[in-house]
C-alpha atoms as a PDB file:
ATOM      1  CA  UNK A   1      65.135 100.619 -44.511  1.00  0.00           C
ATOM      2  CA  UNK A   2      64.195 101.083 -40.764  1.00  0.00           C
ATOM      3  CA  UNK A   3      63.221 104.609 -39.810  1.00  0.00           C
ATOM      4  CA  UNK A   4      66.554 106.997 -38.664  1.00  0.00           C
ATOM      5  CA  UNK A   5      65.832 108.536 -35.072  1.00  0.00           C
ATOM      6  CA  UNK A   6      67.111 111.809 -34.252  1.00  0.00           C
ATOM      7  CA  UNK A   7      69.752 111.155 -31.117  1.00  0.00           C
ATOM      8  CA  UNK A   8      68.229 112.294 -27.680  1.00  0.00           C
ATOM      9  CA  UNK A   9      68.576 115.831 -25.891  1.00  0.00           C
ATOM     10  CA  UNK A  10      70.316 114.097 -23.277  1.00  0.00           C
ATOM     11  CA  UNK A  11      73.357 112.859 -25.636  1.00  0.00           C
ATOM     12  CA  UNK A  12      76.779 113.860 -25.001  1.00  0.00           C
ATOM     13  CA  UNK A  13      76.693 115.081 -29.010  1.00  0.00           C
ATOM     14  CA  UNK A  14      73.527 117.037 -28.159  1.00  0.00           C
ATOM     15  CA  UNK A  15      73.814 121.178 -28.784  1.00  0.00           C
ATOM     16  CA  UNK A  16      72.111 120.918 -25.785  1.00  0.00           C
ATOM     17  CA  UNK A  17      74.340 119.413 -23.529  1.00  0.00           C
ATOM     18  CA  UNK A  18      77.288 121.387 -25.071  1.00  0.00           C
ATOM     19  CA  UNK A  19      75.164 124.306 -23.605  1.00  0.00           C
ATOM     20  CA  UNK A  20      74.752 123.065 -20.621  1.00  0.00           C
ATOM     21  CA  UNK A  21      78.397 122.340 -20.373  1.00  0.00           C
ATOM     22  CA  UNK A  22      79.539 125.753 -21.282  1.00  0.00           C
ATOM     23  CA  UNK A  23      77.765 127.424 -18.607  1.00  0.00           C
ATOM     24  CA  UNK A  24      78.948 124.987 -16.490  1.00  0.00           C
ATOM     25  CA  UNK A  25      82.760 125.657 -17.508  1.00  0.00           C
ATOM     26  CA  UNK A  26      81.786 129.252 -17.354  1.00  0.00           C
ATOM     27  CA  UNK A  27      80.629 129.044 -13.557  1.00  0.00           C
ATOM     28  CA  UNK A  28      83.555 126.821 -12.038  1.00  0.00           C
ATOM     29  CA  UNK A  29      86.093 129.823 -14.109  1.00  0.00           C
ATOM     30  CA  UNK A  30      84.237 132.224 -12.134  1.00  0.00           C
ATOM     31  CA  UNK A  31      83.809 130.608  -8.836  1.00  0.00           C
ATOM     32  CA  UNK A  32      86.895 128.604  -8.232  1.00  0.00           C
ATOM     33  CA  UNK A  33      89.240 129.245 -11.315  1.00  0.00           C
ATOM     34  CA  UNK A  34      91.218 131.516  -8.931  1.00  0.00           C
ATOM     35  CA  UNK A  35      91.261 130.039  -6.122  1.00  0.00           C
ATOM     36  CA  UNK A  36      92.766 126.913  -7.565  1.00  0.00           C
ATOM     37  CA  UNK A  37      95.509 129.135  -8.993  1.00  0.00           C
ATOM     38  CA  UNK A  38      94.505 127.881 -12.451  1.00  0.00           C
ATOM     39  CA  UNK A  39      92.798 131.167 -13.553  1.00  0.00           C
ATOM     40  CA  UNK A  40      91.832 131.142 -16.905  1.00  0.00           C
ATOM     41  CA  UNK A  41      92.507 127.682 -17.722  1.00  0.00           C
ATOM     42  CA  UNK A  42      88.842 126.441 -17.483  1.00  0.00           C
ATOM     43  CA  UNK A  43      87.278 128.945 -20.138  1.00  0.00           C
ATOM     44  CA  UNK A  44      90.182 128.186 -22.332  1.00  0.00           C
ATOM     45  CA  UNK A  45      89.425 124.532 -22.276  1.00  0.00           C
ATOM     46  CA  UNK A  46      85.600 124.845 -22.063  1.00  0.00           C
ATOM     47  CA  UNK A  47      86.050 127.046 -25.032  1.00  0.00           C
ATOM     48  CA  UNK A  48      88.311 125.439 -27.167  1.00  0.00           C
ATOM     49  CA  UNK A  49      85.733 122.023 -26.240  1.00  0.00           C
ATOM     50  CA  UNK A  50      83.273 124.356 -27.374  1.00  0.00           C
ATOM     51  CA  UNK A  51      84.782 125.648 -30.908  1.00  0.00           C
ATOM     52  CA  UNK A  52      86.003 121.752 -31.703  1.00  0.00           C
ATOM     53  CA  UNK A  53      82.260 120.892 -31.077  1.00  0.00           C
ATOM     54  CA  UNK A  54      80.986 123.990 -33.317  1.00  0.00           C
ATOM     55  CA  UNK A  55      83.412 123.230 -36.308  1.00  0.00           C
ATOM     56  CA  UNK A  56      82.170 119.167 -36.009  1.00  0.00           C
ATOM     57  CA  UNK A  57      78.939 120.331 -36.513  1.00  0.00           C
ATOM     58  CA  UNK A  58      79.851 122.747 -39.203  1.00  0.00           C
ATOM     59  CA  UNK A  59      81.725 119.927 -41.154  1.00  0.00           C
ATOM     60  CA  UNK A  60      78.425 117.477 -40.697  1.00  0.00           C
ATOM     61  CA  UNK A  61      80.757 114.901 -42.328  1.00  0.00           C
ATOM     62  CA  UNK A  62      79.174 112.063 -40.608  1.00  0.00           C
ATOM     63  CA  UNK A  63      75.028 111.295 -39.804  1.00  0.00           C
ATOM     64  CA  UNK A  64      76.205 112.084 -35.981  1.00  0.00           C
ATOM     65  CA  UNK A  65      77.676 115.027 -36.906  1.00  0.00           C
ATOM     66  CA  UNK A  66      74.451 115.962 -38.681  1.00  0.00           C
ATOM     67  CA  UNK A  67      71.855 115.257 -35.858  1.00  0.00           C
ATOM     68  CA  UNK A  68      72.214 118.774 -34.464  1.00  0.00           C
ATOM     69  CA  UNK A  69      69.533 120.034 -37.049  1.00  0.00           C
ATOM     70  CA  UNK A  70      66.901 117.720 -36.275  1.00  0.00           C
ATOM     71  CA  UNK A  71      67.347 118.548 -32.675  1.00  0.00           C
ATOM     72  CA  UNK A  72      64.024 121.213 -31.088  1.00  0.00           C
ATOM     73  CA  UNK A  73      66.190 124.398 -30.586  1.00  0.00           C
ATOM     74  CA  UNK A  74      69.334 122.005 -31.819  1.00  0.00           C
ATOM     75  CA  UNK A  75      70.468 124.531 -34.719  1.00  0.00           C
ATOM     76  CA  UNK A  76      70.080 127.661 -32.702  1.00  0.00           C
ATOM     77  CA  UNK A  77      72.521 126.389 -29.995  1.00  0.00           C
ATOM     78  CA  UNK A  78      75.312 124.884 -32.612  1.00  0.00           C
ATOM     79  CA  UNK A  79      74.688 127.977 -34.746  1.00  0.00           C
ATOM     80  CA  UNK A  80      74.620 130.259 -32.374  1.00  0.00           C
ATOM     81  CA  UNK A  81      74.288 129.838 -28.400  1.00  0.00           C
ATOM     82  CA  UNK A  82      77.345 127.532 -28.238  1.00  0.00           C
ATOM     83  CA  UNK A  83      79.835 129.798 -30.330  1.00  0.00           C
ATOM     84  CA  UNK A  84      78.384 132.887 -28.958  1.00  0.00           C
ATOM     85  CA  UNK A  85      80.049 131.889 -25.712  1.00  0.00           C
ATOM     86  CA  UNK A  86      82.887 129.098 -26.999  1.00  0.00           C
ATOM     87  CA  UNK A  87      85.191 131.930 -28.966  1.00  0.00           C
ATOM     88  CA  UNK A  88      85.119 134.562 -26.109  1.00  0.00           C
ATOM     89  CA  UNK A  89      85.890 131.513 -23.186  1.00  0.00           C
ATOM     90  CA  UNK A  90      89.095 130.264 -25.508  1.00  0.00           C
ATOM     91  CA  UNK A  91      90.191 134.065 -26.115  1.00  0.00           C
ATOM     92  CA  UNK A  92      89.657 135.641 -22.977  1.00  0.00           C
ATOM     93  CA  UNK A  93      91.105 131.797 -21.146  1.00  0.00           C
ATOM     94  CA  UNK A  94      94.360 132.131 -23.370  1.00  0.00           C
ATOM     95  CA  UNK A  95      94.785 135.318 -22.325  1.00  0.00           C
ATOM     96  CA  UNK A  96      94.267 135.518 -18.244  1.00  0.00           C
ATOM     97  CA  UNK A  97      96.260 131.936 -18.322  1.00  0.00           C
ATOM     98  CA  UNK A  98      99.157 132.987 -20.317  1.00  0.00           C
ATOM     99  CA  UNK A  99      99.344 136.611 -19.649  1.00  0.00           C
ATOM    100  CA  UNK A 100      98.988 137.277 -23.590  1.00  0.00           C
ATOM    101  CA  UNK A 101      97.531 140.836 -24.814  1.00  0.00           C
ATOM    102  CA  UNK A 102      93.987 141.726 -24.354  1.00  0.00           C
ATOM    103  CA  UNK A 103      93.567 143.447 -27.881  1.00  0.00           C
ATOM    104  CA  UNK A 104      93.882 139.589 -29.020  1.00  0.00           C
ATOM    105  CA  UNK A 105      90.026 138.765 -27.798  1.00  0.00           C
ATOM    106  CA  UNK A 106      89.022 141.176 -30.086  1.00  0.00           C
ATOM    107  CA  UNK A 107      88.474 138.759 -32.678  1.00  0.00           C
ATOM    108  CA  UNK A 108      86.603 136.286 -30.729  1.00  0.00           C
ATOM    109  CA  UNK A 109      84.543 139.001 -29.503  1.00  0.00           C
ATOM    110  CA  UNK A 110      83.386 139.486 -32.949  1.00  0.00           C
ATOM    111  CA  UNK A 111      82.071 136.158 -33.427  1.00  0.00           C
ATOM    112  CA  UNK A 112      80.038 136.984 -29.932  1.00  0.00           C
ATOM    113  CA  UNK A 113      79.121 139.904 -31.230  1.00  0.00           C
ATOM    114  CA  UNK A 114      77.647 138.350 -34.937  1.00  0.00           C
ATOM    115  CA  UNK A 115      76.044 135.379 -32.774  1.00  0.00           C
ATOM    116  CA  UNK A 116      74.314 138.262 -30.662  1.00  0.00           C
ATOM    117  CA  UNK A 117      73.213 139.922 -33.363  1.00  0.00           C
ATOM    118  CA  UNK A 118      71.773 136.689 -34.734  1.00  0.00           C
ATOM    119  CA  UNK A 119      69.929 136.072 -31.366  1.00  0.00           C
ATOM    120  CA  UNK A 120      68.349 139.200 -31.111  1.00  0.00           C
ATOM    121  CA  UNK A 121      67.352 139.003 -35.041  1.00  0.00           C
ATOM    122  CA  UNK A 122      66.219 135.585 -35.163  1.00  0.00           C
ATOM    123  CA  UNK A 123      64.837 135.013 -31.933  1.00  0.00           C
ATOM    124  CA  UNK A 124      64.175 131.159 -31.828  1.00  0.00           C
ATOM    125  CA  UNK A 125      66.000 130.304 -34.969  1.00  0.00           C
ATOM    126  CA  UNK A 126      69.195 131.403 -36.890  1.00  0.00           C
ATOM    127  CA  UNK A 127      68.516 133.414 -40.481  1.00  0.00           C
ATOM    128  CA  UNK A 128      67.889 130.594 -43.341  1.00  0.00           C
ATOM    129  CA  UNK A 129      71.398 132.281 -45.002  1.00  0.00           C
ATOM    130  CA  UNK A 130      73.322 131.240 -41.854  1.00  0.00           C
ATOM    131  CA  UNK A 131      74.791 127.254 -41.563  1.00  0.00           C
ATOM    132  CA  UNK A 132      77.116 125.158 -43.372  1.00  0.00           C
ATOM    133  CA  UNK A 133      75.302 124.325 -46.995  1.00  0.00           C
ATOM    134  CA  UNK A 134      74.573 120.902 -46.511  1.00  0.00           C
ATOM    135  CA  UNK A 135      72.068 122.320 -43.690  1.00  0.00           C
ATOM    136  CA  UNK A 136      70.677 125.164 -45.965  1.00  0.00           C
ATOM    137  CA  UNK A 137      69.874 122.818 -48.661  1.00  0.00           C
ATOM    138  CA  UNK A 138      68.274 120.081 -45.659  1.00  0.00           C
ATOM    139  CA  UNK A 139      70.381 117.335 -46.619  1.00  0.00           C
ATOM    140  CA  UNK A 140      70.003 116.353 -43.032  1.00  0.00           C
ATOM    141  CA  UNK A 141      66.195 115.543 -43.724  1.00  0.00           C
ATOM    142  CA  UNK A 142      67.025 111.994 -45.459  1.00  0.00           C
ATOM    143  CA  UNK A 143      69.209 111.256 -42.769  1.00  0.00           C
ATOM    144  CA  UNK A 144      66.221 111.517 -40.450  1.00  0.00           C
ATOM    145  CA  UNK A 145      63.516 111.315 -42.464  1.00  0.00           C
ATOM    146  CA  UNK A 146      60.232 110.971 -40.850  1.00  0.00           C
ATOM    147  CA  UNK A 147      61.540 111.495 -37.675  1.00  0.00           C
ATOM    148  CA  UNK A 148      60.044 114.064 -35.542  1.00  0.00           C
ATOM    149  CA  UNK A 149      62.518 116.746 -33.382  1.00  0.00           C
ATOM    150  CA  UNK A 150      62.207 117.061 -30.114  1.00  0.00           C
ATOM    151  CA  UNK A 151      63.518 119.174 -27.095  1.00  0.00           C
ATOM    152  CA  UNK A 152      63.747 118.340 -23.112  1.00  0.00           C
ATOM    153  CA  UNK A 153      60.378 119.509 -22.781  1.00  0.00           C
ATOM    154  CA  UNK A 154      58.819 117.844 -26.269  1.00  0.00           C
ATOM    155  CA  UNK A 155      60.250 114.967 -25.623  1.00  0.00           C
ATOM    156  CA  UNK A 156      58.108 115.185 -22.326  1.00  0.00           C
ATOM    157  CA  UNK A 157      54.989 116.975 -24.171  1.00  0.00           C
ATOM    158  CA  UNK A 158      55.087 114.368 -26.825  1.00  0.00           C
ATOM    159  CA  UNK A 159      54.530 111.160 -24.331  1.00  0.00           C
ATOM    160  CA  UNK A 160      51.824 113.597 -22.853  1.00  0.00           C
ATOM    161  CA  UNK A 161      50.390 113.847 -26.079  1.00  0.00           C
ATOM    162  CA  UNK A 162      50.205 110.511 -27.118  1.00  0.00           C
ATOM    163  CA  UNK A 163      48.110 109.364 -23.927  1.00  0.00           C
ATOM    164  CA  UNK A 164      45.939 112.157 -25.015  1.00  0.00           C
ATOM    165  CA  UNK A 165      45.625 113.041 -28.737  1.00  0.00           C
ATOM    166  CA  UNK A 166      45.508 116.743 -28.931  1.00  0.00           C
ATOM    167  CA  UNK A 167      43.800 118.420 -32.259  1.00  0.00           C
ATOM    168  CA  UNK A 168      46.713 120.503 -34.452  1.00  0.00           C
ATOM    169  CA  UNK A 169      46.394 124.098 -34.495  1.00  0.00           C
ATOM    170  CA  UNK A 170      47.318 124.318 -38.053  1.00  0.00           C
ATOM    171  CA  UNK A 171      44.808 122.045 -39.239  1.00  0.00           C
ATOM    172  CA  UNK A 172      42.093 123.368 -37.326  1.00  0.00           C
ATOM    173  CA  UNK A 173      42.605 127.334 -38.430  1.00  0.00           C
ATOM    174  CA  UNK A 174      42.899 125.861 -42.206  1.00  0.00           C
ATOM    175  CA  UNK A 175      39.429 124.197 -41.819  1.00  0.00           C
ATOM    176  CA  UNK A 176      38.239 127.755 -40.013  1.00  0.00           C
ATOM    177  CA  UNK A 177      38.842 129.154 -43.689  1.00  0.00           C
ATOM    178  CA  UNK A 178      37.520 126.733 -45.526  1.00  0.00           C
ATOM    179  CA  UNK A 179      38.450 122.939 -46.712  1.00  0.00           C
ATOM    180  CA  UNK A 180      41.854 123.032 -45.323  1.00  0.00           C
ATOM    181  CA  UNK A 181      42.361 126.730 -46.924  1.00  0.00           C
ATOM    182  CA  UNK A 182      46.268 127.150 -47.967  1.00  0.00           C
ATOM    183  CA  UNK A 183      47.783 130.403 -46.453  1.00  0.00           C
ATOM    184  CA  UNK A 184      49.289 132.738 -48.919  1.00  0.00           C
ATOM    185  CA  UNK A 185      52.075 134.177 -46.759  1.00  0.00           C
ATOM    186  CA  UNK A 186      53.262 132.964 -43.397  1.00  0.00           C
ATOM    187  CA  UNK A 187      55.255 134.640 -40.648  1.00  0.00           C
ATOM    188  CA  UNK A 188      56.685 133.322 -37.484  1.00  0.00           C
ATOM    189  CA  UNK A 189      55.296 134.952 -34.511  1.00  0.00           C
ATOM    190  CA  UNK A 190      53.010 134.864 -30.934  1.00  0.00           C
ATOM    191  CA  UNK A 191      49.654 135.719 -30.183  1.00  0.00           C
ATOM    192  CA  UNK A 192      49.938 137.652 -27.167  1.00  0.00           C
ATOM    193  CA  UNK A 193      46.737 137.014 -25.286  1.00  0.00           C
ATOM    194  CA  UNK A 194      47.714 138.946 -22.306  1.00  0.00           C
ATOM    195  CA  UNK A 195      50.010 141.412 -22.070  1.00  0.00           C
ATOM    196  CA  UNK A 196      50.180 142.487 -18.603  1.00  0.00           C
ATOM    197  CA  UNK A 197      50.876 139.166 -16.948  1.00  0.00           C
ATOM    198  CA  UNK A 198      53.778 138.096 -15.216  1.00  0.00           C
ATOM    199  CA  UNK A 199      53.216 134.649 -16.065  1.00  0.00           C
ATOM    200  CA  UNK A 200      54.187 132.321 -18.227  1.00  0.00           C
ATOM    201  CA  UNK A 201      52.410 129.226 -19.376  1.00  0.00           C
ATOM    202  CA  UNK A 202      55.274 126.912 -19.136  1.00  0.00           C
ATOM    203  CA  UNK A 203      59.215 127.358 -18.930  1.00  0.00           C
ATOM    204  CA  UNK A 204      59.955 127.982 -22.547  1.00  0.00           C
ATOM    205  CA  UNK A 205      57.213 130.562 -23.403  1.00  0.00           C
ATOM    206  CA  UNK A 206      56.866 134.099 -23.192  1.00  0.00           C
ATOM    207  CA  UNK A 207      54.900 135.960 -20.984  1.00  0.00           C
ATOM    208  CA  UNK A 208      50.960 136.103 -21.623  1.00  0.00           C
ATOM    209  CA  UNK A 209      52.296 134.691 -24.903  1.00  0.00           C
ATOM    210  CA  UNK A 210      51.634 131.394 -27.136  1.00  0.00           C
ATOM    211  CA  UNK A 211      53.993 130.688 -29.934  1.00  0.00           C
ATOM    212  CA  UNK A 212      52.729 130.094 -33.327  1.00  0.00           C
ATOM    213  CA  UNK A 213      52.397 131.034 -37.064  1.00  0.00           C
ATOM    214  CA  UNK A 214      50.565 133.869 -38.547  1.00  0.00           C
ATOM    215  CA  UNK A 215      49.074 133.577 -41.430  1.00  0.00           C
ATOM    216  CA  UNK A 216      47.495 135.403 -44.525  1.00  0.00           C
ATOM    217  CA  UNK A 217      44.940 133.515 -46.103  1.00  0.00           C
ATOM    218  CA  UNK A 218      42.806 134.312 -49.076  1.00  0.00           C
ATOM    219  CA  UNK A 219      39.741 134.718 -46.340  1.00  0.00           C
ATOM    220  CA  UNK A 220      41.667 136.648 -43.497  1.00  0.00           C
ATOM    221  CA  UNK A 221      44.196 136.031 -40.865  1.00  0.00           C
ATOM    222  CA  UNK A 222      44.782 133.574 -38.566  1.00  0.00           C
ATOM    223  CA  UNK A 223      46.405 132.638 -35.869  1.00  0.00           C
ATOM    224  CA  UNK A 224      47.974 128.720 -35.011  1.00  0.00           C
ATOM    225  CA  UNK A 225      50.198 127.734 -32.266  1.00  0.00           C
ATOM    226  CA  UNK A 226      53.438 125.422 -32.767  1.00  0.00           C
ATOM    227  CA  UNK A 227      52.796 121.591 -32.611  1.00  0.00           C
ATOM    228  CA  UNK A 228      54.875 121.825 -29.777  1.00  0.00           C
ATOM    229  CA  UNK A 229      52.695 124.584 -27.484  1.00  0.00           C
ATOM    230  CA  UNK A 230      50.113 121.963 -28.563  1.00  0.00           C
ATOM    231  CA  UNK A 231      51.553 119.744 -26.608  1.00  0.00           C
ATOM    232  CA  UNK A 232      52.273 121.331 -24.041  1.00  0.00           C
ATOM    233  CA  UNK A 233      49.271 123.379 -23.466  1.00  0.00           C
ATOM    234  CA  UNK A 234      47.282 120.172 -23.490  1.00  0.00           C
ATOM    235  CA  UNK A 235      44.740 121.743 -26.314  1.00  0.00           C
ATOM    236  CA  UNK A 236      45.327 124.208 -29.779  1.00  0.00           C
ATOM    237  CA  UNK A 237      45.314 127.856 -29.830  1.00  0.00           C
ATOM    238  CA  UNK A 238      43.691 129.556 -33.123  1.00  0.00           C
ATOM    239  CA  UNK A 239      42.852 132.777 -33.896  1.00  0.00           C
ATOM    240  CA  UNK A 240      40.718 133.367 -37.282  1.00  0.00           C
ATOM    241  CA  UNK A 241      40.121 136.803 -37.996  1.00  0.00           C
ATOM    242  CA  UNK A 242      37.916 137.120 -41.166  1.00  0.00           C
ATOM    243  CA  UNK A 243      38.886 139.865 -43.928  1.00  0.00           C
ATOM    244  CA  UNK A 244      35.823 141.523 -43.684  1.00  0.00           C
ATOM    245  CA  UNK A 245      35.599 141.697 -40.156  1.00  0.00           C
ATOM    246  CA  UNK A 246      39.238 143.959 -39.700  1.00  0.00           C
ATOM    247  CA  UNK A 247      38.556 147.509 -38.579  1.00  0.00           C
ATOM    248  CA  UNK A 248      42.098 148.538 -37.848  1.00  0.00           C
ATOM    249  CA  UNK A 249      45.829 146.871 -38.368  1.00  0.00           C
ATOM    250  CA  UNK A 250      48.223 149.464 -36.381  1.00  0.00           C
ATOM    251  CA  UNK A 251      51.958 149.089 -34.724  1.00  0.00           C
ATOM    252  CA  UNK A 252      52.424 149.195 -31.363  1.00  0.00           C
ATOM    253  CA  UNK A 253      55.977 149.686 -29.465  1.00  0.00           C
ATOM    254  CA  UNK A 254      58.050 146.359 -28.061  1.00  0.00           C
ATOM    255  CA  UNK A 255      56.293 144.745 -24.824  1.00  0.00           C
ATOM    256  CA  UNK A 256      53.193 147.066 -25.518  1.00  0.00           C
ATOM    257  CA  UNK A 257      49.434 145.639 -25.343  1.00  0.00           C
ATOM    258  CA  UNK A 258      46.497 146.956 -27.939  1.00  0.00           C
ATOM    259  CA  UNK A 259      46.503 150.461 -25.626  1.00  0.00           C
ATOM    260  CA  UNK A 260      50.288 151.062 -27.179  1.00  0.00           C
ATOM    261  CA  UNK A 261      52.124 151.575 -23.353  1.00  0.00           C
ATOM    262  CA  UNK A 262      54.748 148.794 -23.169  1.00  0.00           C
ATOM    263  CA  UNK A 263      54.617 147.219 -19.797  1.00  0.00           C
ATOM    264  CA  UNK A 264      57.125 146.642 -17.356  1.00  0.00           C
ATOM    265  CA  UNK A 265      59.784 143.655 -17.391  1.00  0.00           C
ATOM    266  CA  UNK A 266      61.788 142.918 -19.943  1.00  0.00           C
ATOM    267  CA  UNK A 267      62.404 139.177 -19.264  1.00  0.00           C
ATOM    268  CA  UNK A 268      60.421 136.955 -21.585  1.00  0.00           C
ATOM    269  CA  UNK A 269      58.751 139.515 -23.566  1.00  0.00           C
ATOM    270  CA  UNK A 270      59.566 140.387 -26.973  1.00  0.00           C
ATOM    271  CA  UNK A 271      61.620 143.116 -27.778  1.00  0.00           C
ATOM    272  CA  UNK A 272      60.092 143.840 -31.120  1.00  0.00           C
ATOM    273  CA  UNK A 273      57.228 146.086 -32.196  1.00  0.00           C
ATOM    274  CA  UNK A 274      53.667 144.060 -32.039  1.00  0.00           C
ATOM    275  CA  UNK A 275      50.550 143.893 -34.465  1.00  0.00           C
ATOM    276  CA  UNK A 276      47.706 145.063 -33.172  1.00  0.00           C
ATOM    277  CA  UNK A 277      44.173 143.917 -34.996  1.00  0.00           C
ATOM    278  CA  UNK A 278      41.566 145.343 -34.410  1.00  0.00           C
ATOM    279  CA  UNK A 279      37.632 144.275 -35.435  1.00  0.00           C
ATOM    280  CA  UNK A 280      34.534 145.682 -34.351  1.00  0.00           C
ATOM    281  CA  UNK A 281      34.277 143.883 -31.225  1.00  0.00           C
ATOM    282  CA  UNK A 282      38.036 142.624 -30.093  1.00  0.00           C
ATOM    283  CA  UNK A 283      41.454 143.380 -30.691  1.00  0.00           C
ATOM    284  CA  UNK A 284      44.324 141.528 -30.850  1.00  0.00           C
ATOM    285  CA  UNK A 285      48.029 141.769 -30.199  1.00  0.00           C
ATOM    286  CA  UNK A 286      50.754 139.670 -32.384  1.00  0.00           C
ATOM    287  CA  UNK A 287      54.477 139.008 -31.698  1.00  0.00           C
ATOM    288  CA  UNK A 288      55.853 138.991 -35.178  1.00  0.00           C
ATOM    289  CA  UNK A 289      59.352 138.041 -35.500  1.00  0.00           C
ATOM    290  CA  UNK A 290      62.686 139.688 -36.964  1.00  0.00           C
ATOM    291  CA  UNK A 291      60.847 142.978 -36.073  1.00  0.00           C
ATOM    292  CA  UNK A 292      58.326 142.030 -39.219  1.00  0.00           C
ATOM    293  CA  UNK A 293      55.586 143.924 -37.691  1.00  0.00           C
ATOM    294  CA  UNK A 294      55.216 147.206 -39.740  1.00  0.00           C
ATOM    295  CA  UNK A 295      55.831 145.210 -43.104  1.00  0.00           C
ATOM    296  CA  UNK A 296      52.952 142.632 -41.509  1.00  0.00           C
ATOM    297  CA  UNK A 297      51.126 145.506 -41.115  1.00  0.00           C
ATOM    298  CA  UNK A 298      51.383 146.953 -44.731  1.00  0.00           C
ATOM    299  CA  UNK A 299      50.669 143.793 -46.523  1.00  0.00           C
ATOM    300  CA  UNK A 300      47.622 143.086 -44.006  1.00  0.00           C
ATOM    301  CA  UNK A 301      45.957 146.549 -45.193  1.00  0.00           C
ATOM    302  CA  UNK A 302      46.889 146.039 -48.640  1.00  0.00           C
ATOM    303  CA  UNK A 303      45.128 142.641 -48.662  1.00  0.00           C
ATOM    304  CA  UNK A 304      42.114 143.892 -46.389  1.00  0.00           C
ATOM    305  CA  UNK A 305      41.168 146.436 -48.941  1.00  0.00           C
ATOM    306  CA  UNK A 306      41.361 143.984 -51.819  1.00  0.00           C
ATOM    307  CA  UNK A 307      39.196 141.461 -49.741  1.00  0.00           C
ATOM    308  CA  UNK A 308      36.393 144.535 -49.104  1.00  0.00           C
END
């Protein structure tokens, strides 16, 4: 059987392009909905496009209807970004257009408000508890199997890649430890090698920040970027800090570097307490997700000390 390809970005089916779309209703209700006299009409539509388009993907009765998850970011929007803003566009739309009670958006607004929750917990990806079963259980993988995802700017990084083969940061911090050294825990994360910048290293990163994988192995911990920062960075990004080597594992507030002041901007920078490692000669700051840090922290110390 030939190989199944996930659909592109670009696909009218995409979570993507429902995104894209639902800002787009947002901003003509905003800027025009009015002045056309049709007030409300466009985030009820756009909204009720929206929730048709979230329970389709819900349902995953078909392979088309199950290409969402093998989409780069594509269960994050139909999880979460495209309801998040779907249920309060057809509540508040019904409402303004038909002159109906406010107290009835409440409900919608709760879905915002669980989908905003979910953002701010999950960061890149929705909780593993959250998603219609057949996704929890990937039944979607042998629809797809052997197919890689890819986002907008994969999709672009990948062709990069392929002209010029870049090593994989996951590989390469195994083989730091050892033959390929298996991690014993894993936690998803960034290794934020500057935390004062402004800058960010391309459009879907955070600031002084690459996005990767910590990881505990038997050795120490290390550091390996995403396949994808791979990519796009043009080269990999590890970070191998040996057991014996650690000095210090401490907590330090959201947006803070190694010195524990959080710096300015809160665009792009993680909201969430950092690790901060420390060795005789460097230190170095972590992103962990789902505000992990202090538990990362714990288990690091525990595991130092039976290393030493």
């Amino acid at each position: 059987m030939a190989r199944q390809r996930p659909p592109s970005v670009f696909s009218p089916r995409s979570p993507v392009v429902v995104m894209a779309m639902t800002f787009l209703g947002g901003y003509l209700e905003t800027e025009f909905g009015k002045s056309w006299g049709i007030s409300g009409l466009i985030w009820a539509v756009t909204g009720g496009l929206g929730i048709a388009y979230v329970a389709w993907c819900w349902g995953g009765r078909t392979r088309s209807a199950r290409a969402w998850a093998v989409i780069d970011r594509g269960p994050a929007l139909a999880l979460v970004g495209v309801p998040a803003f779907a249920f309060p566009f057809f509540g508040a739309g019904l409402c303004v257009f038909f002159g109906l009670p406010k107290v009835l958006i409440i409900p919608f607004g709760l879905v915002t408000l669980f989908c905003l929750l979910m953002m701010f917990i999950g960061v890149a990806d929705p909780p593993k508890w959250w998603g219609p079963r057949w996704f929890r259980q990937g039944e979607h993988k042998k629809d797809f199997k052997g197919a890689a995802s890819r986002g907008a700017l994969g999709t672009l990084a990948g062709s990069s890649a392929a002209r010029t083969p870049v090593l994989s940061s996951q590989e390469e911090c195994g083989k730091s430890f050892g033959d390929v050294a298996a991690p014993v825990v894993r936690w998803k994360g960034g290794w934020v090698h500057d935390p004062d910048t402004g800058e960010q290293d391309h459009g879907l990163a955070r600031k002084g920040t690459v996005e990767g994988t910590l990881a505990w192995y038997p050795q120490g911990l290390g550091f390996a970027a995403t396949e994808r920062e791979d990519a796009l960075r043009g080269k990999p990004t590890v970070v191998t800090i040996p057991a014996e080597r650690l000095t210090g594992v401490e907590v330090a507030p959201g947006r803070a570097g190694a010195d524990g002041r959080p710096r300015r901007g809160r665009w792009m920078r993680s909201p969430f307490p950092r690790l901060v490692v420390r060795t005789a000669s460097d230190t170095y700051v972590f992103d962990v997700a789902r505000g992990r840090a202090r538990q990362v922290a714990a288990f690091i110390k525990e595991r130092a000390g039976q290393a030493a």
